[in-house]
Protein backbone atom coordinates (compact mmCIF):
# COMPACT_ATOMS: atom_id res chain seq x y z
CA UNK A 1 22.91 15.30 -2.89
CA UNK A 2 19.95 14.11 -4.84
CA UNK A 3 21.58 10.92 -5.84
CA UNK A 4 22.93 9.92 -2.88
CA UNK A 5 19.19 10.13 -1.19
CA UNK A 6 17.73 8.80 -4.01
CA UNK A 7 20.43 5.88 -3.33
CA UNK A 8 19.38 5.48 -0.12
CA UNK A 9 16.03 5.21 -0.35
CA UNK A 10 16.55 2.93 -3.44
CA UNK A 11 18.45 1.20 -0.46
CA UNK A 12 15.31 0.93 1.59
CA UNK A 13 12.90 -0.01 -1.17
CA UNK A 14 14.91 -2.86 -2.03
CA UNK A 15 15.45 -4.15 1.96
CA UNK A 16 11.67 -3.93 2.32
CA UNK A 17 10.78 -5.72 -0.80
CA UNK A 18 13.26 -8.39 -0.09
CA UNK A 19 11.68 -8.99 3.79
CA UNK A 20 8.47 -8.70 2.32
CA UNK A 21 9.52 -11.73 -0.08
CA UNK A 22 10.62 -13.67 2.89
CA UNK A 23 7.46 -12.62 4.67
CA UNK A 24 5.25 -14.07 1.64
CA UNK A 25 6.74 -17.47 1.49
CA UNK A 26 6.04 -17.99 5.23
CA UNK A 27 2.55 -17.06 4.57
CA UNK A 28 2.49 -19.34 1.86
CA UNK A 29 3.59 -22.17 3.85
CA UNK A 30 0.92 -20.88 6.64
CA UNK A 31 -1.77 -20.59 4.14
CA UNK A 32 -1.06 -24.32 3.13
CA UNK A 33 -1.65 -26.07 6.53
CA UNK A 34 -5.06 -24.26 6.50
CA UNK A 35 -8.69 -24.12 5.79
CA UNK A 36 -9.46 -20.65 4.04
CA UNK A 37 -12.38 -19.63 1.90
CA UNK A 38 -11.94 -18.86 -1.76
CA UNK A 39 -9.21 -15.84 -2.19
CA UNK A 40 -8.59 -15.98 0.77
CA UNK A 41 -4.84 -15.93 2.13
CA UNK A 42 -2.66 -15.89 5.50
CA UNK A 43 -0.40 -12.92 6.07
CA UNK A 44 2.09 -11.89 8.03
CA UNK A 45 1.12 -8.36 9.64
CA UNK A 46 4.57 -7.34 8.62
CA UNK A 47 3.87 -7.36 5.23
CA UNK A 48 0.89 -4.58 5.53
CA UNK A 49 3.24 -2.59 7.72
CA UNK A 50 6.03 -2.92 5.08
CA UNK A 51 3.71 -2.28 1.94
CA UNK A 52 3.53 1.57 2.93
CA UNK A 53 6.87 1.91 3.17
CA UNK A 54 7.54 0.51 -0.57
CA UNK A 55 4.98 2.98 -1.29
CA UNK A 56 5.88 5.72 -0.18
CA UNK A 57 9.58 5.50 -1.04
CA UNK A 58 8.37 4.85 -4.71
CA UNK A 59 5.57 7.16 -4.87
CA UNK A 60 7.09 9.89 -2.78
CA UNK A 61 9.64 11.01 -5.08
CA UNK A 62 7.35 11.50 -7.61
CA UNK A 63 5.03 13.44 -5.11
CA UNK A 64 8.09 15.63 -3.79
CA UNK A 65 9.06 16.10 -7.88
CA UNK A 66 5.54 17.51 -8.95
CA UNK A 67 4.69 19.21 -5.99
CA UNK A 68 4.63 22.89 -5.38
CA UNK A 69 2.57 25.38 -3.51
CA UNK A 70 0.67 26.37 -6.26
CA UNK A 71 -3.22 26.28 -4.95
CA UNK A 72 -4.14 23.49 -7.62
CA UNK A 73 -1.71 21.42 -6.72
CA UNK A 74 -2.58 21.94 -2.86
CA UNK A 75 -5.99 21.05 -3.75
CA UNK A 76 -5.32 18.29 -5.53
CA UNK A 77 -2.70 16.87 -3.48
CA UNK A 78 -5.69 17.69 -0.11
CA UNK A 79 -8.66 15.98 -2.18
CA UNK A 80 -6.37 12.94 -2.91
CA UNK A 81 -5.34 12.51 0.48
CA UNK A 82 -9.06 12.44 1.77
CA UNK A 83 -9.72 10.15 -1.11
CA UNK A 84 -7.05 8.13 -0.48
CA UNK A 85 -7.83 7.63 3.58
CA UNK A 86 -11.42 6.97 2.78
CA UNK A 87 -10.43 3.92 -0.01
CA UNK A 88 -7.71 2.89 2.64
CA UNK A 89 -10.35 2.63 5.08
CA UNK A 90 -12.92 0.61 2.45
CA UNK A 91 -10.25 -1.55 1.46
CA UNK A 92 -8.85 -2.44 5.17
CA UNK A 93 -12.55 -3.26 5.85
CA UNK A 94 -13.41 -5.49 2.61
CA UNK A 95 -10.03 -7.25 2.93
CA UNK A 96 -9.48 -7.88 6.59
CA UNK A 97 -10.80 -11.34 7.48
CA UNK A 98 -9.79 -12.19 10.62
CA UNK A 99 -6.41 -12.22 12.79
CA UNK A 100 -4.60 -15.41 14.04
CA UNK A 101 -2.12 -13.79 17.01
CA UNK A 102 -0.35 -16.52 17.65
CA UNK A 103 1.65 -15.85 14.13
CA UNK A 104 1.33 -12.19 14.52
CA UNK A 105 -0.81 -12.88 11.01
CA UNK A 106 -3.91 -11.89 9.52
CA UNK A 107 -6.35 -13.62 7.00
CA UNK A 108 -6.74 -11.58 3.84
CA UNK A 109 -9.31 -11.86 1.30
CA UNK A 110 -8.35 -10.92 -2.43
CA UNK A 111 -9.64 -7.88 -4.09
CA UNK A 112 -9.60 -6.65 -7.76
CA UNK A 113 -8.99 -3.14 -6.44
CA UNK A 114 -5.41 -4.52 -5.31
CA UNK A 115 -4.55 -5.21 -8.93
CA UNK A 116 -6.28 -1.95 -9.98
CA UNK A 117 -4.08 0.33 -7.98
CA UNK A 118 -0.70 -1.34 -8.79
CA UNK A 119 -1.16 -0.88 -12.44
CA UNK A 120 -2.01 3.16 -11.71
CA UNK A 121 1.26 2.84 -9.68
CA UNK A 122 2.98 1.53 -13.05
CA UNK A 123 1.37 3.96 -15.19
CA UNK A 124 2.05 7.10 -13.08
CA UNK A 125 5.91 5.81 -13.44
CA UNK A 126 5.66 5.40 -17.08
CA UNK A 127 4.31 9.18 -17.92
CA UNK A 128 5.89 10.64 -15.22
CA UNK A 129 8.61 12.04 -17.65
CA UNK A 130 6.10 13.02 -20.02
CA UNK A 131 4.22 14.75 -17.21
CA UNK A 132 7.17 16.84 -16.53
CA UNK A 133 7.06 17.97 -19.93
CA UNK A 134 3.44 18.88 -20.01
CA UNK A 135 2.09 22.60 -20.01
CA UNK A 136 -1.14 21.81 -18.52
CA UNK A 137 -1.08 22.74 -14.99
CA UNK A 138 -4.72 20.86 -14.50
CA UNK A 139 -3.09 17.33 -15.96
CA UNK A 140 -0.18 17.87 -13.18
CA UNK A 141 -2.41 18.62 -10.40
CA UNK A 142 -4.61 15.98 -11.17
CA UNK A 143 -1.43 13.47 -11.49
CA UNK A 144 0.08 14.42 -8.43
CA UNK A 145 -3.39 14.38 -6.49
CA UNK A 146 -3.63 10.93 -7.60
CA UNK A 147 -0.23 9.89 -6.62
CA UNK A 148 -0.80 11.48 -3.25
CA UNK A 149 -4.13 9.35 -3.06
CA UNK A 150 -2.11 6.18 -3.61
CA UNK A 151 0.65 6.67 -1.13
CA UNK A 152 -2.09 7.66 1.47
CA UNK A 153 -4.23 4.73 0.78
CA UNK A 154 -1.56 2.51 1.01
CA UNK A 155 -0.34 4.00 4.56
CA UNK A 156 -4.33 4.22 5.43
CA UNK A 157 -4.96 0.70 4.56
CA UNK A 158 -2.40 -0.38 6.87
CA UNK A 159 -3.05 1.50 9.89
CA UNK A 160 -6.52 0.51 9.15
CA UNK A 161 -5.93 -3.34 8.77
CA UNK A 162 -3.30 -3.14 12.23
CA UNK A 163 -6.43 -1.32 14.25
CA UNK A 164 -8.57 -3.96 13.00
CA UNK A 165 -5.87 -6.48 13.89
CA UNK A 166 -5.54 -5.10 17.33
CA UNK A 167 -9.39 -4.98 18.14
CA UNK A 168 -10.31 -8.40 16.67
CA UNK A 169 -10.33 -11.48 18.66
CA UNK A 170 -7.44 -14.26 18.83
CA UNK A 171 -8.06 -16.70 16.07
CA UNK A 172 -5.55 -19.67 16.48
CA UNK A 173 -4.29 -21.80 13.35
CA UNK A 174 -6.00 -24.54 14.61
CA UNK A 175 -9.30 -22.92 14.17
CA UNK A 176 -8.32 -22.12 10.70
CA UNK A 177 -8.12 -26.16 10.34
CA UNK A 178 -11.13 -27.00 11.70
């Protein structure tokens, strides 16, 4: 049973990573045809809608594997979701430029925190197996809090960035040029 769902959402990972591919190069080609300040870079809103989704599928099953109801882990698990909403929220803010709505696109700015979380993404992957082998309950919490704060960001971030989408004004592409 566990393969088979692992399959599938193996299945969805890989459909959302190849749409988000898609998604890039037509923000590419946007981002080319404009005027944007340093780091900065057109997006499709699809892609922060999509980006949870990768992350939770990948960072889920290692959630779901170290969980339990053990109060540590609760905790953890609770302190890195409130974590993780309140750097969701600080990122969506710092990174959210401005929205063009005739592309359905927003203007991103770049941010070393990106980069930062990705490689704790790769490194929870790497030790998770020596994780499961561990006989500290305190490193487990603390890894699984940490993973929780990383899928929640990531969902945070986007509903974040789509709210700010929704508020902010039209910006068309030929303001961009101007």
């Amino acid at each position: 049973m566990q393969n088979s769902s692992g399959s599938g959402l193996g299945a969805v990972a890989l459909i959302a990573l190849i749409a988000t591919s898609i998604l890039v190069r037509r923000g590419r080609l946007q981002s080319r045809s404009a005027k944007l300040a340093t780091g900065e870079r057109i997006r499709p809103l699809a892609i922060t809608l999509l980006d949870p989704v990768v992350s939770v599928v990948i960072i889920g099953q290692f959630i779901v594997h170290f969980a339990n109801a053990s109060p540590l882990r609760v905790g953890a698990m609770a302190l890195g979701a409130v974590v993780g909403v309140a750097v969701g929220y600080a990122r969506a803010r710092v990174m959210f430029v401005r929205a063009i709505k005739e592309t359905t696109s927003i203007v991103l700015r770049r941010s070393g925190l990106e980069y930062g979380l990705v490689s704790i993404l790769i490194v929870l992957r790497l030790v998770e197996g020596s994780i499961d082998r561990s006989t500290s309950t305190l490193a487990v919490a603390g890894v699984t809090g940490l993973a929780v704060l990383a899928a929640v960001e990531a969902v945070a971030r986007a509903g974040f960035i789509v709210r700010l989408y929704l508020l902010s004004p039209a910006t068309t592409s030929g303001e961009l040029d101007a």
